[in-house]
Structure formats: structure tokens, C-alpha cells
PDB file of N, CA and C in Angstrom:
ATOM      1  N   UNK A   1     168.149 127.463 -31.030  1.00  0.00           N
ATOM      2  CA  UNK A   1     168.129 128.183 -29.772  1.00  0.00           C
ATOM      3  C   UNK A   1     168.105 127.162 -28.648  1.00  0.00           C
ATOM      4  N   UNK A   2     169.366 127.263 -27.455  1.00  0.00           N
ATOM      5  CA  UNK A   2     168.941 126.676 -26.197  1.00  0.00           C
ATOM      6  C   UNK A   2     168.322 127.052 -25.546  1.00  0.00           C
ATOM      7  N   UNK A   3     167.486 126.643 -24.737  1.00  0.00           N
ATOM      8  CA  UNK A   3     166.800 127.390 -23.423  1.00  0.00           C
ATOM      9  C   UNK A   3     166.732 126.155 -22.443  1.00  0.00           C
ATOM     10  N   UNK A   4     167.107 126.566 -21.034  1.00  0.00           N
ATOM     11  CA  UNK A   4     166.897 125.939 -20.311  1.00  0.00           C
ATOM     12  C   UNK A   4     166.308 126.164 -18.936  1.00  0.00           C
ATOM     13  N   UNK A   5     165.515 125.498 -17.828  1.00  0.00           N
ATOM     14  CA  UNK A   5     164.915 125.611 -17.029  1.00  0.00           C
ATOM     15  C   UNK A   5     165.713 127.085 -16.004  1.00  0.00           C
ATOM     16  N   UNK A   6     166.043 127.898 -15.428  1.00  0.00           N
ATOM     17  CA  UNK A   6     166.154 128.693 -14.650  1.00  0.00           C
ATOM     18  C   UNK A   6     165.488 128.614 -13.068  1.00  0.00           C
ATOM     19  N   UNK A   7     166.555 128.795 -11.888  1.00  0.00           N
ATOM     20  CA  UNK A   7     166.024 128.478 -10.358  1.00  0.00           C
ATOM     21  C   UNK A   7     165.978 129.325  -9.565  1.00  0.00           C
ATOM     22  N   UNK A   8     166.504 130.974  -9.867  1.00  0.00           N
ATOM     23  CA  UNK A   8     166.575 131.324  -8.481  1.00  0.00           C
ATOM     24  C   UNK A   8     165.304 131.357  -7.790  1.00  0.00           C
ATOM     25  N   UNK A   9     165.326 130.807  -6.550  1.00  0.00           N
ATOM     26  CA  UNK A   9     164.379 131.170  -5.721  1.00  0.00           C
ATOM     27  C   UNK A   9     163.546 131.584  -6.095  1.00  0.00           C
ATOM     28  N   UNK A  10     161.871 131.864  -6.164  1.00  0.00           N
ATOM     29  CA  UNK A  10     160.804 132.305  -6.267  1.00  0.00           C
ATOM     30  C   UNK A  10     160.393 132.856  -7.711  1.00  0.00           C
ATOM     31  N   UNK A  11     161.559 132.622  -8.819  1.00  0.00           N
ATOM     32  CA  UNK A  11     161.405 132.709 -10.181  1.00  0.00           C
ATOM     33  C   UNK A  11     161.360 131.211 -10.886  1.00  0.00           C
ATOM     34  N   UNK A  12     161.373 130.024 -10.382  1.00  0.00           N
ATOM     35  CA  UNK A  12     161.895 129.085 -10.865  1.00  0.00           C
ATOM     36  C   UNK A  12     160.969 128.064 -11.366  1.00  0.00           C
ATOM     37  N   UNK A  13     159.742 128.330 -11.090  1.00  0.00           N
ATOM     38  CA  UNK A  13     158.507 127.517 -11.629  1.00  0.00           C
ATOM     39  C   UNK A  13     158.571 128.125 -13.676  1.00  0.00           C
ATOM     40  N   UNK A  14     158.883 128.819 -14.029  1.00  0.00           N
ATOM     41  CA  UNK A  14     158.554 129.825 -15.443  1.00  0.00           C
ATOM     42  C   UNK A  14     159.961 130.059 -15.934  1.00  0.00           C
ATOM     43  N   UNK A  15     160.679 130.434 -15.509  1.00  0.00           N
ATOM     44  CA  UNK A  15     161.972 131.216 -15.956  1.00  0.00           C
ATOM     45  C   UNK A  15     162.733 130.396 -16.863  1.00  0.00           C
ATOM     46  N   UNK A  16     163.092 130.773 -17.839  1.00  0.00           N
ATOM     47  CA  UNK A  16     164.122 130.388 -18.425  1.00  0.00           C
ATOM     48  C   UNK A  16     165.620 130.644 -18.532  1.00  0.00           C
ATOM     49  N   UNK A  17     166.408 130.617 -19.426  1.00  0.00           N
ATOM     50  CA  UNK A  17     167.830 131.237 -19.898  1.00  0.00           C
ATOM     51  C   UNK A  17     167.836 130.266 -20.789  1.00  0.00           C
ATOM     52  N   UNK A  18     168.808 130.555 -22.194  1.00  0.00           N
ATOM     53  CA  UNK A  18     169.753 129.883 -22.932  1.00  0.00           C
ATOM     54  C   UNK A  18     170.713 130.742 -23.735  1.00  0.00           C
ATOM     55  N   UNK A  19     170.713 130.436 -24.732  1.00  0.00           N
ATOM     56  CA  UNK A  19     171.648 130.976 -25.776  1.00  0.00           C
ATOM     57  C   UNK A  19     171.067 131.038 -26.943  1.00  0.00           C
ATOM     58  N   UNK A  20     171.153 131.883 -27.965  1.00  0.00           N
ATOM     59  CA  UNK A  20     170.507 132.107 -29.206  1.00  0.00           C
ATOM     60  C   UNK A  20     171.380 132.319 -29.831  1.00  0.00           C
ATOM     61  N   UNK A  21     171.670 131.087 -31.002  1.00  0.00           N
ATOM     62  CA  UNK A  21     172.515 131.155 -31.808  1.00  0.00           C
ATOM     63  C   UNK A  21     172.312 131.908 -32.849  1.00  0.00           C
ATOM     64  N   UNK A  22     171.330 132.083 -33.132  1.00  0.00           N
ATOM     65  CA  UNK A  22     171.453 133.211 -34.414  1.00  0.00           C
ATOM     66  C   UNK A  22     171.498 134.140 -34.130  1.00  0.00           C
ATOM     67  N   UNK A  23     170.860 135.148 -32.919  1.00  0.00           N
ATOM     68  CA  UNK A  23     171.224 136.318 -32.821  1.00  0.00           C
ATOM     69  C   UNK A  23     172.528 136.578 -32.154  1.00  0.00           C
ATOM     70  N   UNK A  24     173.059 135.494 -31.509  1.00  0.00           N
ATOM     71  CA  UNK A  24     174.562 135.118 -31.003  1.00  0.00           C
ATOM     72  C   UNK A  24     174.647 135.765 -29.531  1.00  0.00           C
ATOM     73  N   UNK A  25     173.839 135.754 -29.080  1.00  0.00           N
ATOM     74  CA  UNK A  25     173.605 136.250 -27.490  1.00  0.00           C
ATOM     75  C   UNK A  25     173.033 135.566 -26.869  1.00  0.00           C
ATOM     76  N   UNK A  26     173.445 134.905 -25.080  1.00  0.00           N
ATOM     77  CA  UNK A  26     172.543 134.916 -24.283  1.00  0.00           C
ATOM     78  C   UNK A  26     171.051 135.737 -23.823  1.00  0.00           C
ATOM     79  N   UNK A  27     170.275 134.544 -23.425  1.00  0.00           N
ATOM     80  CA  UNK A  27     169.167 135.900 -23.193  1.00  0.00           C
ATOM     81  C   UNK A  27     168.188 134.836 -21.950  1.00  0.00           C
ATOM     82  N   UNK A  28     167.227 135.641 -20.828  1.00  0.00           N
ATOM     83  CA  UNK A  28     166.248 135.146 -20.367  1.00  0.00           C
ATOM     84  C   UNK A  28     164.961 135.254 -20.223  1.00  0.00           C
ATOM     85  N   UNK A  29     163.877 134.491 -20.116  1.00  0.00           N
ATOM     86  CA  UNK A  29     162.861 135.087 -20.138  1.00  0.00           C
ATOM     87  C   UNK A  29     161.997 134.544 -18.322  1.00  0.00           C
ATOM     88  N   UNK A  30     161.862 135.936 -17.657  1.00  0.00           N
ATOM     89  CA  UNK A  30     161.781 135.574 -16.418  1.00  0.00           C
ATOM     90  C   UNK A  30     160.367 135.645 -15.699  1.00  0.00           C
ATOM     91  N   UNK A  31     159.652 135.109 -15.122  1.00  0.00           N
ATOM     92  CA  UNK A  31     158.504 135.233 -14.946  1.00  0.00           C
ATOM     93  C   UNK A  31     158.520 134.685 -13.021  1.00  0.00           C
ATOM     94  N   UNK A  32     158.012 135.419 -12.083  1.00  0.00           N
ATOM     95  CA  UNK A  32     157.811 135.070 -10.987  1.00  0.00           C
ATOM     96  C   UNK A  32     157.176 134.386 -10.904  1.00  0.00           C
ATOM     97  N   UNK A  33     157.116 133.065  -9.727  1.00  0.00           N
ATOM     98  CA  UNK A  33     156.655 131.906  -9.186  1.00  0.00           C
ATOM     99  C   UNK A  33     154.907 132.648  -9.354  1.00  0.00           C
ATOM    100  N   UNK A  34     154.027 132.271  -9.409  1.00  0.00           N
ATOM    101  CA  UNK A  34     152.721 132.318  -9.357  1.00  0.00           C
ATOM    102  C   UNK A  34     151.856 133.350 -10.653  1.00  0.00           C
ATOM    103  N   UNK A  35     153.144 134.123 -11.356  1.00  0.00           N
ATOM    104  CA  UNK A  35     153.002 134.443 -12.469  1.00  0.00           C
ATOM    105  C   UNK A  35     151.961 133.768 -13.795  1.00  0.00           C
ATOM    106  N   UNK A  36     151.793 134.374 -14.273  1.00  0.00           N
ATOM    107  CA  UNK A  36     151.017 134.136 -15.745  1.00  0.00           C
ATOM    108  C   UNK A  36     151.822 133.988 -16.902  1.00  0.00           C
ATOM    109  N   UNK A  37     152.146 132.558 -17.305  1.00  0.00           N
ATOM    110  CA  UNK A  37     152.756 131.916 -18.618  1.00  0.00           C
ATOM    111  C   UNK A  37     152.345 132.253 -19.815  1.00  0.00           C
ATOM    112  N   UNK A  38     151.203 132.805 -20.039  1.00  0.00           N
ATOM    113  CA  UNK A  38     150.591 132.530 -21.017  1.00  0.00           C
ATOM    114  C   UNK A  38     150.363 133.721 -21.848  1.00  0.00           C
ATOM    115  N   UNK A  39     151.239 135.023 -21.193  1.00  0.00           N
ATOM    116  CA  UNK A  39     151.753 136.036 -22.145  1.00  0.00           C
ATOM    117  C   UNK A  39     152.752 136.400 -22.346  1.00  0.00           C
ATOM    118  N   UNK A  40     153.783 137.291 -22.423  1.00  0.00           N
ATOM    119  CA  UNK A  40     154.720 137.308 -22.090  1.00  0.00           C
ATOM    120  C   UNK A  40     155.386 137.533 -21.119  1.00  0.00           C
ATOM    121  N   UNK A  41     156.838 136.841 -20.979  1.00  0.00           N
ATOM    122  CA  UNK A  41     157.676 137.113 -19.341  1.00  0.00           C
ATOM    123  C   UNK A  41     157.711 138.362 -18.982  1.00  0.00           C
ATOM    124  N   UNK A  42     157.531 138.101 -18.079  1.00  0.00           N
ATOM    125  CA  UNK A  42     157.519 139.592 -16.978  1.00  0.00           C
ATOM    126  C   UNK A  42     159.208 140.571 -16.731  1.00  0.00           C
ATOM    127  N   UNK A  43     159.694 139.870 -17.454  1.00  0.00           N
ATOM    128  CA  UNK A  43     161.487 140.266 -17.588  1.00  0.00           C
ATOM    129  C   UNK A  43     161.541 139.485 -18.326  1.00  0.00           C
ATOM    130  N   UNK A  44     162.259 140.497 -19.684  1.00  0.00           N
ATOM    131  CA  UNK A  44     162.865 139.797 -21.373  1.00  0.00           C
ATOM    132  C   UNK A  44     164.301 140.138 -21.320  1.00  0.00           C
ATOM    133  N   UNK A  45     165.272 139.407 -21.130  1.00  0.00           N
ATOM    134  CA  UNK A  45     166.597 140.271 -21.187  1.00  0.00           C
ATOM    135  C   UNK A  45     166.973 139.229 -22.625  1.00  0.00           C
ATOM    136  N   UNK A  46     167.059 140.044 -23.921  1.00  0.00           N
ATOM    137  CA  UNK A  46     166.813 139.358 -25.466  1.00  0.00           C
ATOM    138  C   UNK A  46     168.190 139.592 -25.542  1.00  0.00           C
ATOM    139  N   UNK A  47     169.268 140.527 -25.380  1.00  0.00           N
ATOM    140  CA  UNK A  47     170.281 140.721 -25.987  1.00  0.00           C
ATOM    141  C   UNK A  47     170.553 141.359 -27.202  1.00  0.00           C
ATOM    142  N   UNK A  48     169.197 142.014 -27.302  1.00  0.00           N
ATOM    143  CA  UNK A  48     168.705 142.852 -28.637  1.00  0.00           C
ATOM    144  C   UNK A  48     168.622 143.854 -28.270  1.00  0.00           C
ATOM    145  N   UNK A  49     168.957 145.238 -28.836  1.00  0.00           N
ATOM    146  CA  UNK A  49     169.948 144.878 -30.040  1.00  0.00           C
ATOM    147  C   UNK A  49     171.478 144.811 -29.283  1.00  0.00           C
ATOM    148  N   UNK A  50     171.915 145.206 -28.070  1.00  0.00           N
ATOM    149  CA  UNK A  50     172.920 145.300 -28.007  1.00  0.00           C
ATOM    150  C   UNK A  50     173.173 143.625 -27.168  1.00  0.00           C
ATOM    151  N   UNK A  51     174.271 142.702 -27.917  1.00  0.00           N
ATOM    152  CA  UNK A  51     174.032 141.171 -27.491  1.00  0.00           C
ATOM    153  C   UNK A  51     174.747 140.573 -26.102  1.00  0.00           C
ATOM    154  N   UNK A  52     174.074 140.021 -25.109  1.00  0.00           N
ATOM    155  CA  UNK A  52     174.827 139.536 -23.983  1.00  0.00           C
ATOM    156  C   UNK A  52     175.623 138.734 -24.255  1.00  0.00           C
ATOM    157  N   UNK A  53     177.152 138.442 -24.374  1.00  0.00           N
ATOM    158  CA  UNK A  53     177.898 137.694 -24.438  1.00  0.00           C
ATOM    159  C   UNK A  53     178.431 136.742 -23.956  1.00  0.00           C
ATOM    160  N   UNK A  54     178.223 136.694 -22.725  1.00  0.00           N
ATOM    161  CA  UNK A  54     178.658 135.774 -21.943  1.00  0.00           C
ATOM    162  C   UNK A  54     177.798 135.158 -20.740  1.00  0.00           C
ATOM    163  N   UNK A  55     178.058 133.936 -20.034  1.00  0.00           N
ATOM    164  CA  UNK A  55     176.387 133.829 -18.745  1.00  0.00           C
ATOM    165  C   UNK A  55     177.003 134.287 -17.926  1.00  0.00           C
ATOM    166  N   UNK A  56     178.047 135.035 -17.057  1.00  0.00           N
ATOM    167  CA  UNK A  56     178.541 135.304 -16.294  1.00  0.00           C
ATOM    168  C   UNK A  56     177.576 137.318 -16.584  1.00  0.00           C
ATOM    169  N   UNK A  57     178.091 137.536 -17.772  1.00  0.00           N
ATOM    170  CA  UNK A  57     176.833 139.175 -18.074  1.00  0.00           C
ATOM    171  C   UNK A  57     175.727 138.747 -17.601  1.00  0.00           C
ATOM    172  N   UNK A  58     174.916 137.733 -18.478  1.00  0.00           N
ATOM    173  CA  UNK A  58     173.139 137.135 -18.218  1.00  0.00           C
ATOM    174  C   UNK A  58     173.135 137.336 -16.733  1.00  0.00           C
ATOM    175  N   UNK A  59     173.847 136.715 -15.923  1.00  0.00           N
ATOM    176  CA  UNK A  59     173.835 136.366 -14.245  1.00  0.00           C
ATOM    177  C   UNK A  59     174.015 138.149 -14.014  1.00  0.00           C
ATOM    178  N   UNK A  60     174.746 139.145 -14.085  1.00  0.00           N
ATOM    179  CA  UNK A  60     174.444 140.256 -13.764  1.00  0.00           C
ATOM    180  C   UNK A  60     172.979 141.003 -13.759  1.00  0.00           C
ATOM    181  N   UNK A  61     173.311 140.556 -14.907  1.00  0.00           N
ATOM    182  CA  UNK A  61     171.617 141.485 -15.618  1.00  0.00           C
ATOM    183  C   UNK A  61     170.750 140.668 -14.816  1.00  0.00           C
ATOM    184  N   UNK A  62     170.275 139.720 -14.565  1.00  0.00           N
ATOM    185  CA  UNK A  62     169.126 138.347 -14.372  1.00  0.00           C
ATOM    186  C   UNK A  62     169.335 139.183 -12.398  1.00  0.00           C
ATOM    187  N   UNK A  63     171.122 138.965 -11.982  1.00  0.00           N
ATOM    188  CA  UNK A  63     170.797 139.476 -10.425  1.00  0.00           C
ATOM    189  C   UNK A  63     170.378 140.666 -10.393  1.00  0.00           C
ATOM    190  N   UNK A  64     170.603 141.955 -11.039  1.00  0.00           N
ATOM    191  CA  UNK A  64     169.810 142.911 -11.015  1.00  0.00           C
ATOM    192  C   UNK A  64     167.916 143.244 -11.107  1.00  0.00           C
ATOM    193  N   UNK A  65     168.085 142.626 -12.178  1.00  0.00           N
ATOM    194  CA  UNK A  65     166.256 142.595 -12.734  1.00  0.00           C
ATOM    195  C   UNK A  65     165.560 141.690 -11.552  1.00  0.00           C
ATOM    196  N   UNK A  66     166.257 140.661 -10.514  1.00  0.00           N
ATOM    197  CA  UNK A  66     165.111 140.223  -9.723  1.00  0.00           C
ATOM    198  C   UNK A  66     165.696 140.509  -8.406  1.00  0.00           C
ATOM    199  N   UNK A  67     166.812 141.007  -7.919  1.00  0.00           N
ATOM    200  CA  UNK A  67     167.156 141.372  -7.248  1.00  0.00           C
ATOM    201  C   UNK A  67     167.653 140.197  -5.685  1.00  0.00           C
ATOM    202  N   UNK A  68     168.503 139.022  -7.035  1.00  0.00           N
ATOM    203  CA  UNK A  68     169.163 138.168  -6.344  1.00  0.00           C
ATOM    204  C   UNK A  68     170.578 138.451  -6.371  1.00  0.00           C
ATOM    205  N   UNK A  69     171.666 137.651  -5.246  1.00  0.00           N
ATOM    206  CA  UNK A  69     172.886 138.223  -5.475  1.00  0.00           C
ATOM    207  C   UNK A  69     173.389 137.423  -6.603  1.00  0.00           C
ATOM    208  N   UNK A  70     174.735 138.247  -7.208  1.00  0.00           N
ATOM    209  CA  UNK A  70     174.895 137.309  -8.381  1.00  0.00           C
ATOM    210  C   UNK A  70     175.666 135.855  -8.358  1.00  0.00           C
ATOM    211  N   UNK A  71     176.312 135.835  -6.794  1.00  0.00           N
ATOM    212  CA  UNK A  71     176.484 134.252  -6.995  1.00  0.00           C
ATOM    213  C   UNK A  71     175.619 133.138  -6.710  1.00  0.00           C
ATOM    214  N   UNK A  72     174.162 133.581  -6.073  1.00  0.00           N
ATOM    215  CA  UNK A  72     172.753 133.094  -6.236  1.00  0.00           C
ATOM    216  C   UNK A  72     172.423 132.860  -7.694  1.00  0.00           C
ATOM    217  N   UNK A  73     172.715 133.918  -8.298  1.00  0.00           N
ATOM    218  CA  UNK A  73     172.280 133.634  -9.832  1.00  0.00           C
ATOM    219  C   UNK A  73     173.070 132.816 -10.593  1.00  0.00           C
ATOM    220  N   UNK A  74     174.654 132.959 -10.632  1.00  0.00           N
ATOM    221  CA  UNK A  74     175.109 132.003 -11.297  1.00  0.00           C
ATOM    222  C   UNK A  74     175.177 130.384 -10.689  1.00  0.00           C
ATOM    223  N   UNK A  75     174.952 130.035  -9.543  1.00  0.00           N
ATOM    224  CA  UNK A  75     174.406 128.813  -9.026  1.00  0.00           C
ATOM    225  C   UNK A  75     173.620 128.360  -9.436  1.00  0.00           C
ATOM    226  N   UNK A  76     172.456 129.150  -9.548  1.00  0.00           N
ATOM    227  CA  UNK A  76     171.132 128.419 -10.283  1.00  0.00           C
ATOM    228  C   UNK A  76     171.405 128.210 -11.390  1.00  0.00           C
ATOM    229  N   UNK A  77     172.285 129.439 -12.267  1.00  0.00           N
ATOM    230  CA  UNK A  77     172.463 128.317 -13.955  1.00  0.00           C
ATOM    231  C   UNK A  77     173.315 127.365 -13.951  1.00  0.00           C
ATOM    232  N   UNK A  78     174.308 127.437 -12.995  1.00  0.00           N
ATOM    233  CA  UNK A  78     174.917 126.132 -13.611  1.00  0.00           C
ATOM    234  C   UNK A  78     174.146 125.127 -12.780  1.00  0.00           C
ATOM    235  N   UNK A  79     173.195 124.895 -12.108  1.00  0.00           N
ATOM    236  CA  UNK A  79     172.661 123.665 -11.446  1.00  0.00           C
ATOM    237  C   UNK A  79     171.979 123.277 -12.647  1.00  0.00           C
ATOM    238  N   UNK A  80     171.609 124.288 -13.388  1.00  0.00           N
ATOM    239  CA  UNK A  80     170.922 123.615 -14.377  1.00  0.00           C
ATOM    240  C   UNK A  80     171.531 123.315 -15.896  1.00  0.00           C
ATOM    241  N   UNK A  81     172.763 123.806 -15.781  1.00  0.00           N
ATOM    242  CA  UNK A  81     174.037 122.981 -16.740  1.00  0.00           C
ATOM    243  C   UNK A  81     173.874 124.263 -17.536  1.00  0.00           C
ATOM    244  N   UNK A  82     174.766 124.796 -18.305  1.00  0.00           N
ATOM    245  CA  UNK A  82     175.242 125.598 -19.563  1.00  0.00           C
ATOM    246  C   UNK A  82     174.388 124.975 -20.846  1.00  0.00           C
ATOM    247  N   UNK A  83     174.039 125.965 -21.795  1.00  0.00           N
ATOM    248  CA  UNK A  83     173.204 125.877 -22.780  1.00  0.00           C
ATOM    249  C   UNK A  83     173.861 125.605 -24.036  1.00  0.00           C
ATOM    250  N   UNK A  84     173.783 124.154 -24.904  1.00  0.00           N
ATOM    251  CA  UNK A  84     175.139 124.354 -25.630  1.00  0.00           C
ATOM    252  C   UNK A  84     175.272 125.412 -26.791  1.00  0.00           C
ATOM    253  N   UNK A  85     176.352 126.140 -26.993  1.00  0.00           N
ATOM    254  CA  UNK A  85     177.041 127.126 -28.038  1.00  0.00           C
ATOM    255  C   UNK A  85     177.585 126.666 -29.398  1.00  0.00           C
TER     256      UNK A  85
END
């Protein structure tokens, strides 16, 4: 499994994204800036059961659930580079 750091704005201290190769979907786990790490993210987008395919989907779903626009969202993943597949 990749996972890598995640930025938009005021999610970016916690948040993740990568890719999960075995279940073969993108997925993130999102937690707001001042949030609590130490249970689970406050937004799970797993790709379970039905699987996100692509980061351009993740960046939909991810701008919806925090209510950034989505070329805010796909900026922040690629600042933080693609997860390798």
C-alpha cells in the first residue's frame, strides 16, 4: 500500500491518500488540522466495496467530503507526487 502526505488547506497536518494495491483502489484517510490521530480519520474514502479508480475520482470525492474545489484538491496531490501503482 502507498500512502502519502495530503495538503489541502486546513486538512494537511493528518490527511493522507495513496493507492492500495490489493484492493486495487485509491483511497484517503482525512482528518482536520487540530483533529485527533489517534482514532480513526474523520473521512475514510476506502474504495470499498465499490473501488476508486483513478486520483482524478479520489480528488472528486476528497473535494466534496471537505468541501475544497477540485482543482485545489488535485494540486495538493500532485504537490505531493502520485503514489506508485
Amino acid at each position: 500500500m502507498s500512502q502519502i502526505p495530503f495538503a489541502p488547506d486546513g486538512w494537511d497536518q493528518l490527511s493522507i491518500w495513496g493507492y492500495d494495491e490489493m484492493a486495487d483502489t485509491y483511497f484517503a484517510q482525512l482528518t482536520r488540522n487540530g483533529g485527533d490521530d489517534s482514532n480513526e480519520p474523520e473521512i475514510w474514502l476506502s474504495g470499498v466495496p465499490t473501488p476508486i479508480g483513478t486520483e482524478h475520482e479520489l480528488a472528486a470525492m476528497i473535494s466534496g467530503a471537505v468541501g475544497a474545489d477540485v482543482r485545489t484538491v488535485t494540486r495538493a496531490m500532485h504537490d505531493w507526487g502520485m503514489p506508485a501503482r
